[in-house]
Protein backbone atom coordinates (compact mmCIF):
# COMPACT_ATOMS: atom_id res chain seq x y z
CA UNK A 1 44.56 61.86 91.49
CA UNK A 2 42.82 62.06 94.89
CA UNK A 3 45.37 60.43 96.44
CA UNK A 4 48.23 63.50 95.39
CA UNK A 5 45.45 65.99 96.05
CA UNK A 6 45.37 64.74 99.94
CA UNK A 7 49.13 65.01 99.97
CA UNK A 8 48.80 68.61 99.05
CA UNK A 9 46.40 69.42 101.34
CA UNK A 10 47.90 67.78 104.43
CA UNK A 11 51.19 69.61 102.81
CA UNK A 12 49.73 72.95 103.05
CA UNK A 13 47.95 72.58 106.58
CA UNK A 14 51.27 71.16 108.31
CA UNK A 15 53.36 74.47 107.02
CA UNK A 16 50.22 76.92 107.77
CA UNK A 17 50.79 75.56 111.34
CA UNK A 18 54.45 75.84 111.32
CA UNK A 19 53.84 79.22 110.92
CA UNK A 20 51.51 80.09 113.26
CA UNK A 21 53.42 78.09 115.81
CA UNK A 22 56.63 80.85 114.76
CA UNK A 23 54.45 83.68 115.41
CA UNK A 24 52.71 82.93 118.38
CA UNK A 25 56.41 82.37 120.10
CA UNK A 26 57.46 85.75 118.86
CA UNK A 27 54.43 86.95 120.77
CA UNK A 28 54.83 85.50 123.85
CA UNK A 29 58.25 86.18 123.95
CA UNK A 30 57.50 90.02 123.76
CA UNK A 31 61.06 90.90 122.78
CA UNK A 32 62.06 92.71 119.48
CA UNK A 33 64.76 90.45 116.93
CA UNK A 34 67.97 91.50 118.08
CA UNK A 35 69.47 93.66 115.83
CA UNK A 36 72.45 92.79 113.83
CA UNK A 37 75.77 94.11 114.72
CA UNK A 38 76.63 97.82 113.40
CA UNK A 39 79.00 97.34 110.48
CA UNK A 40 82.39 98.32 110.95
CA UNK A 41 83.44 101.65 109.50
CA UNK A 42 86.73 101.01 108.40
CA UNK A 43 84.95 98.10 106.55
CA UNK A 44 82.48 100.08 104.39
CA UNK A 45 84.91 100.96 101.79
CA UNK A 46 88.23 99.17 101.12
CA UNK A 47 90.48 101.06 99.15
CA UNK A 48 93.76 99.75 97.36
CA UNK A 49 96.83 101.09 99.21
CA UNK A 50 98.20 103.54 96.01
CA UNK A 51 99.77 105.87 98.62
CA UNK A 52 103.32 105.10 96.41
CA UNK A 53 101.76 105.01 93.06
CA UNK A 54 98.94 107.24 93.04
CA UNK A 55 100.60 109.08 89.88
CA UNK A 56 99.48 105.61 88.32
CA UNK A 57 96.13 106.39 88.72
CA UNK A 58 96.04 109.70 87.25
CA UNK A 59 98.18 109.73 84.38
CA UNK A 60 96.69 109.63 80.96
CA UNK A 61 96.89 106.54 78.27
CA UNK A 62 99.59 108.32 75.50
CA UNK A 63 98.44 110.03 72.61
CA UNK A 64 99.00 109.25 69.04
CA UNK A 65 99.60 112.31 66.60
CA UNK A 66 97.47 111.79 63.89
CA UNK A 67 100.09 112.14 61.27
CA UNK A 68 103.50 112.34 60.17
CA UNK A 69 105.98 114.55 62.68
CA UNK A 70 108.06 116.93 61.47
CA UNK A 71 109.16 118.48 64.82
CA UNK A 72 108.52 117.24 68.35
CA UNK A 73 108.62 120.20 71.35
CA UNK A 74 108.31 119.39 75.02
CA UNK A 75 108.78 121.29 78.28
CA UNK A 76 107.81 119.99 81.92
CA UNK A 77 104.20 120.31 81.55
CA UNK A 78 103.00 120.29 77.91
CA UNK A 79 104.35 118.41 74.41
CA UNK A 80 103.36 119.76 70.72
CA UNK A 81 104.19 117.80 67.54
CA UNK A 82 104.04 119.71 64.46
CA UNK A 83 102.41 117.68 61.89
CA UNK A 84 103.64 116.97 58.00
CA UNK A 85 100.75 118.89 56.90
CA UNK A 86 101.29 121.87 58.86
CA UNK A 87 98.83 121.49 62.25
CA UNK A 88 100.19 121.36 65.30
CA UNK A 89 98.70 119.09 68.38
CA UNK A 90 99.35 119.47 71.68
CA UNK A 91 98.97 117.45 74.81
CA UNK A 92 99.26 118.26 78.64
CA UNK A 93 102.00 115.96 80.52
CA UNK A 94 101.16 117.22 83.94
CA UNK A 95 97.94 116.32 85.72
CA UNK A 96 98.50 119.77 87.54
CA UNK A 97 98.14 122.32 84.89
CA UNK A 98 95.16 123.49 84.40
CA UNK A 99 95.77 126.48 81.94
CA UNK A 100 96.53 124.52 79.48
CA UNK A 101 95.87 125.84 76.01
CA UNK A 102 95.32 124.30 72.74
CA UNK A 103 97.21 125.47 69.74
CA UNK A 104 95.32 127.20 67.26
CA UNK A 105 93.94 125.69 64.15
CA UNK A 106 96.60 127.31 61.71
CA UNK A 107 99.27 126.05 59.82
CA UNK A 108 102.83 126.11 61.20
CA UNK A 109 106.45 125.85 60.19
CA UNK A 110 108.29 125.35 63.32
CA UNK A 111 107.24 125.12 67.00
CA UNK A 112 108.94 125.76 70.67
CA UNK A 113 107.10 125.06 73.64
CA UNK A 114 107.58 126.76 77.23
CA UNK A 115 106.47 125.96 80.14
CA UNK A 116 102.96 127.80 80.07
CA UNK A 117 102.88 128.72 76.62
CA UNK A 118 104.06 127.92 73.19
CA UNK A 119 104.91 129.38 69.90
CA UNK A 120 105.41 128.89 66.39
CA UNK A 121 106.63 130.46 63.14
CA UNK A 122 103.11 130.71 60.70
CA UNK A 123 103.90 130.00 56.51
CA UNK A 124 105.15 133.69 56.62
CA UNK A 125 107.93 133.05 59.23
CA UNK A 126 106.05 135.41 61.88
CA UNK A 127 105.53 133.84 65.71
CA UNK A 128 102.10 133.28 66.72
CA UNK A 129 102.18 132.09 70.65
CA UNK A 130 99.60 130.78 72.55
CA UNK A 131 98.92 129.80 76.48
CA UNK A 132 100.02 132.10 79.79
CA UNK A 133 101.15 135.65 79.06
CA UNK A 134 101.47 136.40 82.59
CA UNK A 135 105.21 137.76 81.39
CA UNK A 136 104.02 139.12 77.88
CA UNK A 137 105.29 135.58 76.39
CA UNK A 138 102.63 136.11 73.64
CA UNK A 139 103.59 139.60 73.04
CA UNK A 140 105.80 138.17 70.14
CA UNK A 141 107.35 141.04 68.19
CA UNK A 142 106.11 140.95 63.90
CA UNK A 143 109.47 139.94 62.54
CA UNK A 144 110.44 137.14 60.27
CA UNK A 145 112.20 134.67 61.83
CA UNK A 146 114.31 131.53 60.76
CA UNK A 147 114.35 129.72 63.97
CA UNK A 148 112.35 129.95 67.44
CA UNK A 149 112.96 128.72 70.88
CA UNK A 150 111.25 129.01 74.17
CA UNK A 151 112.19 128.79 77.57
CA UNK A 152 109.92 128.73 80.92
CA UNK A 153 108.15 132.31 80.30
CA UNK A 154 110.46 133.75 77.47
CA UNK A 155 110.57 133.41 73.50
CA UNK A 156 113.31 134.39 71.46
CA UNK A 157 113.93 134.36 67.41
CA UNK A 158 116.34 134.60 65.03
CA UNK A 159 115.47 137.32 61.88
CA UNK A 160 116.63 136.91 58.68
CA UNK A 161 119.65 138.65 59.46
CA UNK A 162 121.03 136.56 61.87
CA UNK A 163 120.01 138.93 65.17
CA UNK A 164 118.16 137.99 68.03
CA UNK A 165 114.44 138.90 68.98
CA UNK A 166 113.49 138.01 72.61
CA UNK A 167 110.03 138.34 74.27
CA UNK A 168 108.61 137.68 77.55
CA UNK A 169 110.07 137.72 81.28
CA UNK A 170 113.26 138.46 80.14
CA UNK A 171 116.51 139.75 82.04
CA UNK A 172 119.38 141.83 81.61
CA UNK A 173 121.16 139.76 78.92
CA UNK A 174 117.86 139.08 76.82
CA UNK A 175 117.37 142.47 76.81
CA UNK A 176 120.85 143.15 75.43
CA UNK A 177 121.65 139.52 73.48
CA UNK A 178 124.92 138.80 71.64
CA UNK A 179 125.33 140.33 68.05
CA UNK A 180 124.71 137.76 65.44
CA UNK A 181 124.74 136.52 62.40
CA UNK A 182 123.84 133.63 64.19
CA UNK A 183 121.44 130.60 62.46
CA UNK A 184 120.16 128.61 65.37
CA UNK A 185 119.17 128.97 68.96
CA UNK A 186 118.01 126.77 71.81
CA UNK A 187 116.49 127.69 75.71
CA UNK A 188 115.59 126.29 78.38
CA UNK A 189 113.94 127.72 81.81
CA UNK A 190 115.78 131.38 81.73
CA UNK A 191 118.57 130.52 79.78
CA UNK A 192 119.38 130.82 75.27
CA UNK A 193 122.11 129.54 73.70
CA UNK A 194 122.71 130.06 69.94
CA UNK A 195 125.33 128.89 67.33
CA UNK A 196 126.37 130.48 64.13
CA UNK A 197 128.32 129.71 60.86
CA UNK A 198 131.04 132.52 61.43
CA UNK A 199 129.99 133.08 65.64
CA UNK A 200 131.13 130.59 68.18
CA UNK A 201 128.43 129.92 70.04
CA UNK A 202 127.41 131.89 73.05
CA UNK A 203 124.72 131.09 76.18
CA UNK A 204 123.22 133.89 77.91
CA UNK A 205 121.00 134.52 80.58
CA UNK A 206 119.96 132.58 83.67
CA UNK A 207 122.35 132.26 86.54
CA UNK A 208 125.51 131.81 84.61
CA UNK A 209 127.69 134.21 82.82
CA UNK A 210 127.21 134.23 79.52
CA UNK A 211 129.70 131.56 78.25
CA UNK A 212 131.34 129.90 74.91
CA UNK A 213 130.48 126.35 74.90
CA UNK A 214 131.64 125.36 71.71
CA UNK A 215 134.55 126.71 68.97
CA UNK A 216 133.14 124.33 66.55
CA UNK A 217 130.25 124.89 64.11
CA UNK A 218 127.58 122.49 64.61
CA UNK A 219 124.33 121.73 63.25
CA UNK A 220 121.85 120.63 65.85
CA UNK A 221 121.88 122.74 69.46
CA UNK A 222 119.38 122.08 72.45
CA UNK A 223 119.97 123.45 76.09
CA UNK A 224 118.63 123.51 79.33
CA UNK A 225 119.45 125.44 82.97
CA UNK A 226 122.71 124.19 83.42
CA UNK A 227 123.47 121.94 80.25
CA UNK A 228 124.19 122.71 76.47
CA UNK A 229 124.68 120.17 74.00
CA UNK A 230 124.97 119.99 69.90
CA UNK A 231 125.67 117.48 67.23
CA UNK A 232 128.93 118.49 65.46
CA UNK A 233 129.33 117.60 61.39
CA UNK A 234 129.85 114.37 61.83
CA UNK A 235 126.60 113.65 64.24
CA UNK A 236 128.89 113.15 67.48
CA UNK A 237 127.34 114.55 70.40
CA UNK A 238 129.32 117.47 72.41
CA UNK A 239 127.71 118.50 75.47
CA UNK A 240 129.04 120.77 78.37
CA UNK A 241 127.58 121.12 81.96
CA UNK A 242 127.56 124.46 84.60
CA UNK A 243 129.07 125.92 86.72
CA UNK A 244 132.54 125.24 85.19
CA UNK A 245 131.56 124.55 82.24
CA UNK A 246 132.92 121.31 82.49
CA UNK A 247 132.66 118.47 79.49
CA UNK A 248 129.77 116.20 79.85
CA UNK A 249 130.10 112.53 78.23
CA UNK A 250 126.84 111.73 76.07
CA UNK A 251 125.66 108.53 76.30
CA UNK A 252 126.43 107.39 72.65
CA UNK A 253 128.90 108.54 70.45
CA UNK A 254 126.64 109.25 67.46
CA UNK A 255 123.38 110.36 67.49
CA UNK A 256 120.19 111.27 65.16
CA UNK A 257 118.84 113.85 67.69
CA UNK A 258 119.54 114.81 71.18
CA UNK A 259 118.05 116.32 74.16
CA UNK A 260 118.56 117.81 77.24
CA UNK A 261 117.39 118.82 80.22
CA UNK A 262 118.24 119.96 84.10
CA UNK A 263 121.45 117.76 85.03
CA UNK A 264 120.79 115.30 81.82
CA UNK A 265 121.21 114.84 77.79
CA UNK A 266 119.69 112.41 75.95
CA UNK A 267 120.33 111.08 72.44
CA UNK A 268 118.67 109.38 70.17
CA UNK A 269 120.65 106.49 67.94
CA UNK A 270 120.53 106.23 63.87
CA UNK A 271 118.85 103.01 65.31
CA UNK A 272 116.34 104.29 66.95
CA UNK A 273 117.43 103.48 70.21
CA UNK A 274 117.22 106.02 73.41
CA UNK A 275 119.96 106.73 75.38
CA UNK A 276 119.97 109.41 78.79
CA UNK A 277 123.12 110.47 81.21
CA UNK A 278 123.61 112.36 84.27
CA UNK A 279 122.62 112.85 87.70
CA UNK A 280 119.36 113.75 87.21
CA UNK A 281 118.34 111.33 84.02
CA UNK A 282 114.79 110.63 83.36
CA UNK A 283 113.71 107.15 84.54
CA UNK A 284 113.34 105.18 81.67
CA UNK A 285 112.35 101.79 80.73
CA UNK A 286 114.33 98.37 80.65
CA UNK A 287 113.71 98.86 76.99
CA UNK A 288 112.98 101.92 75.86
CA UNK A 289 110.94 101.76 72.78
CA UNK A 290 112.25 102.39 69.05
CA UNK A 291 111.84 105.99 68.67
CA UNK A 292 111.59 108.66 65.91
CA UNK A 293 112.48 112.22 67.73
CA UNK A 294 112.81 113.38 70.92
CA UNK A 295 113.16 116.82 73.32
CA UNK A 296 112.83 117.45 76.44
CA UNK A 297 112.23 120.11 79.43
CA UNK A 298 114.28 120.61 82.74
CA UNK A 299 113.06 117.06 84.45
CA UNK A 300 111.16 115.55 81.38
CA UNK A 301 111.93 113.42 78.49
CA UNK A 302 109.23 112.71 75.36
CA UNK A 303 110.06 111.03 72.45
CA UNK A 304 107.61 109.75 69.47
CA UNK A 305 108.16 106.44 68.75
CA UNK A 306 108.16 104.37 65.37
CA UNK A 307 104.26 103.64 66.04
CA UNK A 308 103.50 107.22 66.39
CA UNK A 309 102.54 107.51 70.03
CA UNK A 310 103.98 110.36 72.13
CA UNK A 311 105.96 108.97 75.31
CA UNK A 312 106.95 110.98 78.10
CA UNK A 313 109.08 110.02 81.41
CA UNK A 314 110.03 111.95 84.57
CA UNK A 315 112.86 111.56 87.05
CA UNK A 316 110.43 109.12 89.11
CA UNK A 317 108.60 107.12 86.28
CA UNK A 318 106.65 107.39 82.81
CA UNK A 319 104.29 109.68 82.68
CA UNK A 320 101.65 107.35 81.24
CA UNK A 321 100.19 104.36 82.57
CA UNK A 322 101.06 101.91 80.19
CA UNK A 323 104.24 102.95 79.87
């Protein structure tokens, strides 16, 4: 035991001395530690280059609806599902607006969405809108109406007697529409088209004369700026494209539901499958995934797919990031 307690002590004396030995130096030397080199700037924080992708990093994981859909209704910067039980959700699709407005918490049979605001017929069949009314695109008129449809900042109905209610920023030819009976009715950005049992169906509004598109009844009709579309009896899609109008060739020869937007349709296959066209077609994936219903705005596509999330691509890329 004495013999480790003599190693200690000569252990502790020897690094006591070390010390000293440092300190003294330091002294005589007189000179302060040199000081380490500044750090470089540029090297404080390092940043991943995302100048290409930086939509990436702002884009939203997709909802999921928390229910059945009955309707699906999308423009360029918002998408609204109306639910099985009546309640309507709706999302923002662009980072950028920031006026967004939720629906209210009432029950709903239809839904049309714009591109600052939204409507929707309530249980009675009267339009309740929501969002901007920078145009008076909430001042919906008390009418009962069978169908609704909304373009950038205008609304317009169809009554019970086939005639046509518009609201909003409207021009010359919304202010004067065709004469009914007609029974359905599509816009997009300043532009309506509707479609009738007896009425061939007429576009008005926008930048184009008001035109015919189709001799044909049909049962489904969507439209955008420059492109009108339907499904015919037999589900075959029949689209036609401004200025001429000349045909347009959908991408499938029969479809479930279609959609359409600025220089682009869309369908939707019996199988589920999605299927876009044009100059201006949304970029979609290798493999799109199995989908339920779709719409779409001037440069957007949504869709809800079989496991109930809401999917949305641009002309550039999806429009969430794990899409």
């Amino acid at each position: 035991m004495r013999s480790e307690l003599t190693i200690i002590a000569t252990f502790a004396l020897a690094l006591t001395l070390a010390v000293g030995l440092a300190t003294t130096t330091a002294a005589q030397d007189d000179q302060p530690p040199e000081p380490a080199p500044p750090e470089d700037p540029d090297q404080l924080l390092v940043l991943p280059d995302v100048a290409d992708d930086i939509d990436a990093y702002l884009h939203l994981p997709p909802p999921r609806p928390a229910g059945g859909i009955r309707q699906l209704a999308a423009s360029d910067r918002q998408a609204c599902v109306l639910l099985q039980n009546g309640l309507v959700e709706c999302w923002p699709i662009d980072e950028t607006f920031d006026t967004f407005v939720a629906p209210p918490n009432e029950l709903f049979a239809a839904i049309a969405v714009g591109r600052d605001h939204a409507c929707g017929l309530d249980p009675t069949s009267r339009p309740i809108c929501w969002g901007d009314n920078r145009y008076g695109q909430l001042d919906a008129p008390n009418e009962i109406l069978l169908d609704i449809a909304a373009g950038d900042h205008h609304s317009c109905g169809i009554d019970v007697t086939g005639e046509i209610h518009c609201w909003g920023q409207l021009d010359a030819a919304h202010r004067n529409p065709p004469s009914g009976p007609f029974d359905k009715i599509s816009a997009g950005a300043d532009r309506t088209c509707v479609a009738g049992p007896w009425e061939p169906s007429r576009c008005f509004g926008g930048h184009t004369a008001p035109d015919e598109p189709f001799d044909e009844y049909v049962h489904l009709l969507e439209t955008s700026s420059n492109v009108v579309c339907a499904l015919d009896l037999s589900n075959r899609p029949i689209c036609r494209l401004d200025p001429m109008p000349r045909p347009f060739e959908p991408p499938s020869p029969l479809a479930a539901d279609i959609a359409v937007g600025s220089g682009f349709m869309c369908t939707l296959e019996p199988s589920g499958a999605l299927r876009c066209a044009g100059p201006d077609a949304p970029a979609l994936p290798p493999s799109p995934p199995i989908s339920q219903i779709i719409d779409a705005g001037e440069q957007t596509l949504c869709a809800v797919t079989v496991l109930n999330e809401l999917k949305c691509w641009d002309g550039d890329d999806s429009l969430f990031e794990d899409q």
